[in-house]
PDB file of N, CA and C in Angstrom:
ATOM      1  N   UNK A   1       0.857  -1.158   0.000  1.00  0.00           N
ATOM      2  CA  UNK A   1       0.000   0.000   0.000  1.00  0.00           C
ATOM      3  C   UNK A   1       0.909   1.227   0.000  1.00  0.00           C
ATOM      4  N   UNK A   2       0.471   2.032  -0.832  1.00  0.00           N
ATOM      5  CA  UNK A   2       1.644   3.175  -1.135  1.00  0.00           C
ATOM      6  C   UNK A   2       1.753   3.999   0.256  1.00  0.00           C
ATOM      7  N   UNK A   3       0.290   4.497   1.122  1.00  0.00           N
ATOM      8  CA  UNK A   3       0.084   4.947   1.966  1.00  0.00           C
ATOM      9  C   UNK A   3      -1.138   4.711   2.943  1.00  0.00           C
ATOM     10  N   UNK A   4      -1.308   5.076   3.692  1.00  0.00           N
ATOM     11  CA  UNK A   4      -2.706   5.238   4.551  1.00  0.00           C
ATOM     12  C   UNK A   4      -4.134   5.804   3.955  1.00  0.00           C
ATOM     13  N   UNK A   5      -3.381   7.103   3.422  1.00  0.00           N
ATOM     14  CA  UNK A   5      -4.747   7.533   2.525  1.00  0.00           C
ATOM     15  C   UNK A   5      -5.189   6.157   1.166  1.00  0.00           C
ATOM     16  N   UNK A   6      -4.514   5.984   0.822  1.00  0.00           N
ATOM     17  CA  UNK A   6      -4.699   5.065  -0.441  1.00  0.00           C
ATOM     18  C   UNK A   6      -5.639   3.685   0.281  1.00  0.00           C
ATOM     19  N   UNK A   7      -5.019   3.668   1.192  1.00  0.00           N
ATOM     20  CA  UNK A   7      -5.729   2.128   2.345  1.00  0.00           C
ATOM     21  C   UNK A   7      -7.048   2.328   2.152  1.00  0.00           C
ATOM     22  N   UNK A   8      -7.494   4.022   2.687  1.00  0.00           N
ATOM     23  CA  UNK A   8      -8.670   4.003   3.040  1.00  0.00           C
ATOM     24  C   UNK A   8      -9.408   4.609   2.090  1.00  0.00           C
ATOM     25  N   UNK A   9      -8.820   5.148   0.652  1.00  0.00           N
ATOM     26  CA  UNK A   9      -9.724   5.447  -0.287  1.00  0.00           C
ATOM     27  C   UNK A   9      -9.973   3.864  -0.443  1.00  0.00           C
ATOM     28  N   UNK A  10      -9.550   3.117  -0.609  1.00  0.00           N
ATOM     29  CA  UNK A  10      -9.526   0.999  -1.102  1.00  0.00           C
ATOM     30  C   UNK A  10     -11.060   0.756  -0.088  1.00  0.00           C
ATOM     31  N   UNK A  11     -10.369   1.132   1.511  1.00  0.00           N
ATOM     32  CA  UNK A  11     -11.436   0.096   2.399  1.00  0.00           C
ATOM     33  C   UNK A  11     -12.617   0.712   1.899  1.00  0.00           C
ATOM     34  N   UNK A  12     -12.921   2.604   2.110  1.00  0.00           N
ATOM     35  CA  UNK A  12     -14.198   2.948   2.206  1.00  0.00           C
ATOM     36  C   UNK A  12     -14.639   2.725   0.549  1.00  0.00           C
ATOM     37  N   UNK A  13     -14.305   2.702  -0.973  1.00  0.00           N
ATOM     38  CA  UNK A  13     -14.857   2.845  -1.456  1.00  0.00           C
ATOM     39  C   UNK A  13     -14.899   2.074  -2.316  1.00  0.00           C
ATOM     40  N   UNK A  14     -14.398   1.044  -1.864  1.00  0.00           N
ATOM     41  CA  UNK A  14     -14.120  -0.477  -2.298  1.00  0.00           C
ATOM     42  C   UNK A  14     -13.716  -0.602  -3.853  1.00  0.00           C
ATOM     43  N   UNK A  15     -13.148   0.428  -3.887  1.00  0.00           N
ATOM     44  CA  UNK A  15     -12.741   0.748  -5.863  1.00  0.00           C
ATOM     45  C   UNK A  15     -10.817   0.573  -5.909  1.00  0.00           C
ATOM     46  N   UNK A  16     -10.520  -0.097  -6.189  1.00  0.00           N
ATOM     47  CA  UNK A  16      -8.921   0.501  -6.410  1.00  0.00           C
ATOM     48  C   UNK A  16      -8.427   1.818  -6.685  1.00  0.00           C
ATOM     49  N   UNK A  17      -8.126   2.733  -6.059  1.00  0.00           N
ATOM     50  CA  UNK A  17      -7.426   3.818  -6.303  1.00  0.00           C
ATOM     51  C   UNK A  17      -6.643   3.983  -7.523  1.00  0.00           C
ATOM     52  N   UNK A  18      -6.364   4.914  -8.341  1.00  0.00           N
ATOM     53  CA  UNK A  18      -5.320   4.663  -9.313  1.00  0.00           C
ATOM     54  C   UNK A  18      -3.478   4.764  -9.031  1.00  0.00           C
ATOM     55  N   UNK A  19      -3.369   5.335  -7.747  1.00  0.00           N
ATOM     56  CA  UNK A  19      -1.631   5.276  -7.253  1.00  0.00           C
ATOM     57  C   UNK A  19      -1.675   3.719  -6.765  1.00  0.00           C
ATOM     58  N   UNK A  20      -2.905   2.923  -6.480  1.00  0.00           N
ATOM     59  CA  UNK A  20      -2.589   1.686  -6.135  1.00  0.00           C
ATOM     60  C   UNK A  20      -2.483   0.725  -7.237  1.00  0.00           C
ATOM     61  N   UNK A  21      -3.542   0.556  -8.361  1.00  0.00           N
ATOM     62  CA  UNK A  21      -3.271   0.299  -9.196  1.00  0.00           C
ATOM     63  C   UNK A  21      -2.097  -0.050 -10.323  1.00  0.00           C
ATOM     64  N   UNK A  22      -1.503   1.742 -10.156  1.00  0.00           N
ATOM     65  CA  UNK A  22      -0.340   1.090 -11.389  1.00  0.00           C
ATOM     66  C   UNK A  22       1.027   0.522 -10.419  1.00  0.00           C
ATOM     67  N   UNK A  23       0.725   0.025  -8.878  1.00  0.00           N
ATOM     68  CA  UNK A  23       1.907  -0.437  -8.033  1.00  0.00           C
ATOM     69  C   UNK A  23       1.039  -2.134  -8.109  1.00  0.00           C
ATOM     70  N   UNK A  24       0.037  -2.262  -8.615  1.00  0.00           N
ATOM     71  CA  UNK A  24      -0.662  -3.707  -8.800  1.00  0.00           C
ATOM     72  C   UNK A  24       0.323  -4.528 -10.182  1.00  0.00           C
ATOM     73  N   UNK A  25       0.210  -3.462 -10.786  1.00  0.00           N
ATOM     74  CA  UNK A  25       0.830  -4.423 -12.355  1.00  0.00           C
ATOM     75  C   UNK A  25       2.519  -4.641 -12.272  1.00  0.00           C
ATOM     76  N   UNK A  26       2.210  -5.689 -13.142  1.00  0.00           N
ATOM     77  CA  UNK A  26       3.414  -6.887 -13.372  1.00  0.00           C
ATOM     78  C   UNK A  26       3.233  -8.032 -12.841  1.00  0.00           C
ATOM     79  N   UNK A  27       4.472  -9.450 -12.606  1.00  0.00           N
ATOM     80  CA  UNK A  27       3.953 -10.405 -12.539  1.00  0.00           C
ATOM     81  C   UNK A  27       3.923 -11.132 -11.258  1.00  0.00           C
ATOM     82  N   UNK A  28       4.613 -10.349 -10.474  1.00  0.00           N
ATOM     83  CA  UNK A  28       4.827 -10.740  -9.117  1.00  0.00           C
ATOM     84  C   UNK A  28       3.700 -10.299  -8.206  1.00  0.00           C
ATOM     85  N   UNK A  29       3.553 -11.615  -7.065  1.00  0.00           N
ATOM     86  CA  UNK A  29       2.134 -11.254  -6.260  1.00  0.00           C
ATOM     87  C   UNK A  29       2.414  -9.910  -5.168  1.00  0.00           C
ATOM     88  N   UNK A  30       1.725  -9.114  -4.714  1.00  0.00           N
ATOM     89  CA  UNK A  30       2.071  -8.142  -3.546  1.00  0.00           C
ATOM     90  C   UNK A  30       2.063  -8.734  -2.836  1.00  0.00           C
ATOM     91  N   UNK A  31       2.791  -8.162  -2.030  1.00  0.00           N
ATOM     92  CA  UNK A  31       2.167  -8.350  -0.005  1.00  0.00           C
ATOM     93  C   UNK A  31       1.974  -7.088   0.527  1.00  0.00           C
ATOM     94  N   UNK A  32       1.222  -7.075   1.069  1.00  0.00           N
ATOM     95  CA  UNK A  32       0.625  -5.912   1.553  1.00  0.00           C
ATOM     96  C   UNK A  32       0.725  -5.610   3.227  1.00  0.00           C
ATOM     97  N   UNK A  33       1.292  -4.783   3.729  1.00  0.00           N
ATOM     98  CA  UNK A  33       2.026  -4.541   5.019  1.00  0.00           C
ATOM     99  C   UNK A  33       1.457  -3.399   5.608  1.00  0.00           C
ATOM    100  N   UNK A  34       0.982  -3.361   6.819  1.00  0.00           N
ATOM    101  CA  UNK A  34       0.806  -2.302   7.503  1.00  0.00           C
ATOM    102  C   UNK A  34       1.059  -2.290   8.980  1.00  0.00           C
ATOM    103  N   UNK A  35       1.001  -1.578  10.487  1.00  0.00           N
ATOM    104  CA  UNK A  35       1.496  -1.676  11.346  1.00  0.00           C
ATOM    105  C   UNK A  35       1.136  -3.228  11.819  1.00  0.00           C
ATOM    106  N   UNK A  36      -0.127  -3.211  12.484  1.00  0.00           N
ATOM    107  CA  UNK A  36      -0.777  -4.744  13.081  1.00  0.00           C
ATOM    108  C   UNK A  36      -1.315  -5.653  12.300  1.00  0.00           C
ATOM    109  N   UNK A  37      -1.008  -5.733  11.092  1.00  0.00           N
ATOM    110  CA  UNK A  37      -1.829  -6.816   9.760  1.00  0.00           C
ATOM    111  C   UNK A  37      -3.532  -6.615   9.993  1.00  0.00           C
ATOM    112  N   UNK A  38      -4.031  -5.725   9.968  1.00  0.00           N
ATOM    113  CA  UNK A  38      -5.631  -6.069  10.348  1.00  0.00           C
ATOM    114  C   UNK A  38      -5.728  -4.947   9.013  1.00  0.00           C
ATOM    115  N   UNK A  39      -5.607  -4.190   8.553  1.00  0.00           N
ATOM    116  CA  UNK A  39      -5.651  -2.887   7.506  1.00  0.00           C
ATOM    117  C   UNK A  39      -4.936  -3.485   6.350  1.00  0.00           C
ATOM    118  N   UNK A  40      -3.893  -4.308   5.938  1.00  0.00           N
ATOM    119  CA  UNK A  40      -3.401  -4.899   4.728  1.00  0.00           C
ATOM    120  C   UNK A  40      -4.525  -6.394   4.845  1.00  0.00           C
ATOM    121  N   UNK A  41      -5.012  -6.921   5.575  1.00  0.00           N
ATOM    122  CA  UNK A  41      -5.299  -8.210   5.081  1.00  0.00           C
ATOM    123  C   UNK A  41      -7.057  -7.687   4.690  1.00  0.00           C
ATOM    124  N   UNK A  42      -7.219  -6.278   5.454  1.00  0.00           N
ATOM    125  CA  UNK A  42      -8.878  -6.224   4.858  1.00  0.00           C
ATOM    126  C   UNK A  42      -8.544  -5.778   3.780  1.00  0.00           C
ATOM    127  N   UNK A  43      -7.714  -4.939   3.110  1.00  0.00           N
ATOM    128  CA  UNK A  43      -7.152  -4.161   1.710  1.00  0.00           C
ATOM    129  C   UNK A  43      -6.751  -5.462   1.030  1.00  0.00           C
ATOM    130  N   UNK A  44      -6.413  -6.539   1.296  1.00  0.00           N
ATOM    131  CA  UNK A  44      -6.303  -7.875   0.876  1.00  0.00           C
ATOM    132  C   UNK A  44      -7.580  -8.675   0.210  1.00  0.00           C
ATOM    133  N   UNK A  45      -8.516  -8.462   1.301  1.00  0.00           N
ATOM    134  CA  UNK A  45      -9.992  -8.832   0.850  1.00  0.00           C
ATOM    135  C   UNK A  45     -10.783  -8.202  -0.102  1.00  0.00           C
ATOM    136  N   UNK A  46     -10.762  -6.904  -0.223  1.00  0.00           N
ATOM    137  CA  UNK A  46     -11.549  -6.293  -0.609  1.00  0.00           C
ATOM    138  C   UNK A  46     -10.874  -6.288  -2.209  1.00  0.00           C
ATOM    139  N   UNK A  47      -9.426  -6.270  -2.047  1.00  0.00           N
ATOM    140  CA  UNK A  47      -8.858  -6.766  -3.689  1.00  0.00           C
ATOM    141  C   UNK A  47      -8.766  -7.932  -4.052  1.00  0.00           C
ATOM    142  N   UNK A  48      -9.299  -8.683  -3.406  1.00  0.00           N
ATOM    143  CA  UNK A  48      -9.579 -10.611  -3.802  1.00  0.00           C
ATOM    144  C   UNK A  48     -10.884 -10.214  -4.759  1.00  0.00           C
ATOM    145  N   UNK A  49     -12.106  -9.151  -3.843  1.00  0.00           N
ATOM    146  CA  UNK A  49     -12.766  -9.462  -5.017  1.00  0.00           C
ATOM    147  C   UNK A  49     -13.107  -8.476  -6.147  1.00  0.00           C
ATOM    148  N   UNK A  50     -12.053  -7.950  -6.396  1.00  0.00           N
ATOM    149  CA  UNK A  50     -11.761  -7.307  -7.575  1.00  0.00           C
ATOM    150  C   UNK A  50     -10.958  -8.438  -8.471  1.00  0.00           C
ATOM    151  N   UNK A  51     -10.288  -9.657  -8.069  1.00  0.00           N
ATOM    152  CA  UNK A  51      -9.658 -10.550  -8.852  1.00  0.00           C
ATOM    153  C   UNK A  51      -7.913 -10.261  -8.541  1.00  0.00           C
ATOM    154  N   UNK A  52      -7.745  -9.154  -7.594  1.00  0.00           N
ATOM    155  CA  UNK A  52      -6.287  -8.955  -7.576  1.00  0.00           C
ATOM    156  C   UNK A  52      -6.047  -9.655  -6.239  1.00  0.00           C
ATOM    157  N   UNK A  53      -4.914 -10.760  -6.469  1.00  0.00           N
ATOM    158  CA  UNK A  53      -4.677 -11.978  -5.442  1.00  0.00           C
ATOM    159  C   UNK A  53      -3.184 -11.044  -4.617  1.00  0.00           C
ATOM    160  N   UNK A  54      -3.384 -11.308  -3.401  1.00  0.00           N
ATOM    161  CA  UNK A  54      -2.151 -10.229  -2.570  1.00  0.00           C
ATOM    162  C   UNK A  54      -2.239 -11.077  -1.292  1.00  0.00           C
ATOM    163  N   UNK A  55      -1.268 -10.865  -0.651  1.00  0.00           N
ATOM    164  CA  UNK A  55      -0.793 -11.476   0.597  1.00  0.00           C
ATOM    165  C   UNK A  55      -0.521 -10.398   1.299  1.00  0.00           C
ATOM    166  N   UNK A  56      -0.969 -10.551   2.514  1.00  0.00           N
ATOM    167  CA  UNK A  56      -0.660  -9.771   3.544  1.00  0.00           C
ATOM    168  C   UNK A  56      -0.052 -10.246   4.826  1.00  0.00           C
ATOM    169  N   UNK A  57       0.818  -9.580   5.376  1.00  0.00           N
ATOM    170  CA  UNK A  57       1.962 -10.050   6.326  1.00  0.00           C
ATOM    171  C   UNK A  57       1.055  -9.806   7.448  1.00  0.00           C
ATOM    172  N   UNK A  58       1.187 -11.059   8.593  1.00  0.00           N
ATOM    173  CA  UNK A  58       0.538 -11.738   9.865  1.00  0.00           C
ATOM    174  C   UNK A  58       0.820 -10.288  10.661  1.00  0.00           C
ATOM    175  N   UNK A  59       0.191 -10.146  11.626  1.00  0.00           N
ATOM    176  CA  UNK A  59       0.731  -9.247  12.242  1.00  0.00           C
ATOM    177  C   UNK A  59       0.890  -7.950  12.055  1.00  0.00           C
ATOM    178  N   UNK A  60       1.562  -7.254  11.096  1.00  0.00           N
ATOM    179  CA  UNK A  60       1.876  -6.520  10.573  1.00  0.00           C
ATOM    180  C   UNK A  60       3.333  -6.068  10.944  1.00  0.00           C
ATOM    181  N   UNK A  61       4.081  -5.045  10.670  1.00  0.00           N
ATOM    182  CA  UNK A  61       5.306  -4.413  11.185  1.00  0.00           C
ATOM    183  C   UNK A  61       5.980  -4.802  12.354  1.00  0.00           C
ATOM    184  N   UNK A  62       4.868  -5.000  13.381  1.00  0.00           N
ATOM    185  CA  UNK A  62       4.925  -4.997  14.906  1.00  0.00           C
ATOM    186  C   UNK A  62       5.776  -6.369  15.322  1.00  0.00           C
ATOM    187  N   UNK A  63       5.055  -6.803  14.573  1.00  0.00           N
ATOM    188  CA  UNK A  63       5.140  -8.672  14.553  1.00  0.00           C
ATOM    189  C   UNK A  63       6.609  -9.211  14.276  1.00  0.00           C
ATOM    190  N   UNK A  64       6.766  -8.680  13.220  1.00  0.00           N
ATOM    191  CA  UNK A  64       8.306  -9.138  12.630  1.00  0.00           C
ATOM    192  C   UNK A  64       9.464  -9.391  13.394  1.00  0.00           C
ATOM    193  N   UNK A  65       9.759  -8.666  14.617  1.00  0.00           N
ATOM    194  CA  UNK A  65      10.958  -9.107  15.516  1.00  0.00           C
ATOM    195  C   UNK A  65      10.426 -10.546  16.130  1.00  0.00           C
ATOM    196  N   UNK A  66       9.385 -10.817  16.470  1.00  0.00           N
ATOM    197  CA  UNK A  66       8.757 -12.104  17.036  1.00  0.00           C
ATOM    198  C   UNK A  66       8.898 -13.084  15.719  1.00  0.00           C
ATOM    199  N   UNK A  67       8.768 -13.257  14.166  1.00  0.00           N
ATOM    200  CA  UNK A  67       8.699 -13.602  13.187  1.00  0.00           C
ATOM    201  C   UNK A  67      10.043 -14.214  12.842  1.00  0.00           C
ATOM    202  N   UNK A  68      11.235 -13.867  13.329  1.00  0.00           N
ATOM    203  CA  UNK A  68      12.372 -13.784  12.820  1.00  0.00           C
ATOM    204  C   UNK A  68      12.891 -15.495  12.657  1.00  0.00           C
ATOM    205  N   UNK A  69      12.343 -15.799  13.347  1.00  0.00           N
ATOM    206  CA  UNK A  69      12.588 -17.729  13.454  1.00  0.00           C
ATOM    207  C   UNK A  69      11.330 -18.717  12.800  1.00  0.00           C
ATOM    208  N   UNK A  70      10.684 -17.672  11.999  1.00  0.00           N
ATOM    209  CA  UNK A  70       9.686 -18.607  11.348  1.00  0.00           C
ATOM    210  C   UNK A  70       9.726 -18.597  10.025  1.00  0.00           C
ATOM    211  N   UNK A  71       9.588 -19.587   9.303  1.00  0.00           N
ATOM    212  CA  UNK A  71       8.984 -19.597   8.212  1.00  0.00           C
ATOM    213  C   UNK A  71       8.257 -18.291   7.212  1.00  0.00           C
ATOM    214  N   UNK A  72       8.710 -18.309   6.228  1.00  0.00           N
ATOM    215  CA  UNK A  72       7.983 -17.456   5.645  1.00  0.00           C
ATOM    216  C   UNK A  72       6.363 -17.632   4.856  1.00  0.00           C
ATOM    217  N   UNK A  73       6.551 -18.988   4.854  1.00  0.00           N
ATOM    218  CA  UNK A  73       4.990 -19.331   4.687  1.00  0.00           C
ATOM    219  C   UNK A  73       4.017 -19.184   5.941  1.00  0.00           C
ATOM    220  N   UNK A  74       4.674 -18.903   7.061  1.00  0.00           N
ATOM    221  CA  UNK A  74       4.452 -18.944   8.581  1.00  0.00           C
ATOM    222  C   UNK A  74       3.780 -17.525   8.812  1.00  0.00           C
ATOM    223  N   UNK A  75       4.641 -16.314   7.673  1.00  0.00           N
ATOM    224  CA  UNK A  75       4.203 -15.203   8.014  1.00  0.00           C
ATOM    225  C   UNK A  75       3.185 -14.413   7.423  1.00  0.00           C
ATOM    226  N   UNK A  76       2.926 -14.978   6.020  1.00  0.00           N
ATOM    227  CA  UNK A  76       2.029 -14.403   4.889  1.00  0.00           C
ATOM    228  C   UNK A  76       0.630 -15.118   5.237  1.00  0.00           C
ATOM    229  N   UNK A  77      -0.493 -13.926   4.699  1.00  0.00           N
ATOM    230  CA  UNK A  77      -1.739 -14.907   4.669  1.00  0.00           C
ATOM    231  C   UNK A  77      -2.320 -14.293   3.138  1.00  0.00           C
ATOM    232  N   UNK A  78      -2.654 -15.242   2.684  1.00  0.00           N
ATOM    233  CA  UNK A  78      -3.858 -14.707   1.032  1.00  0.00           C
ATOM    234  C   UNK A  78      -5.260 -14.589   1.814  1.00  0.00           C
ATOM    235  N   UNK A  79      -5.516 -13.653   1.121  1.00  0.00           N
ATOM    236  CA  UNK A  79      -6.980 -13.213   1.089  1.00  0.00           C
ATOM    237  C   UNK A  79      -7.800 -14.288   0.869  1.00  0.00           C
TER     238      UNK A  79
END
């Protein structure tokens, strides 16, 4: 997510923004990161059903020093 505002033009108006958009294209999946993972994994959902598939990191930011001995399949969740 480029920013906060962009998060919440996504959550409230359930449209993709266009600064989010052209950071959507190409072929690699996102992950989508924010402080506590609860704001990237709903920005996760709400672009599942637009058809754009994204992963969002457990936790968020906060999490990651606790994360450091796990798996990385351990840390991502798909929408």
């Amino acid at each position: 997510m480029p920013d906060a505002r962009t998060a919440q033009e996504l959550l409230t108006t359930r449209q993709i923004p266009e600064a989010l958009s052209k950071d959507l294209e190409g072929d690699g999946k996102p992950l989508l990161v924010c402080m506590a993972g609860k704001t990237s994994l709903m920005a996760a959902k709400v672009l599942a059903t637009k058809g754009v598939i994204t992963d969002s990191l457990i936790g968020g930011i906060t999490e990651l020093p606790e994360g450091k001995t796990k798996q990385l399949s351990d840390l991502i969740r798909q929408a």
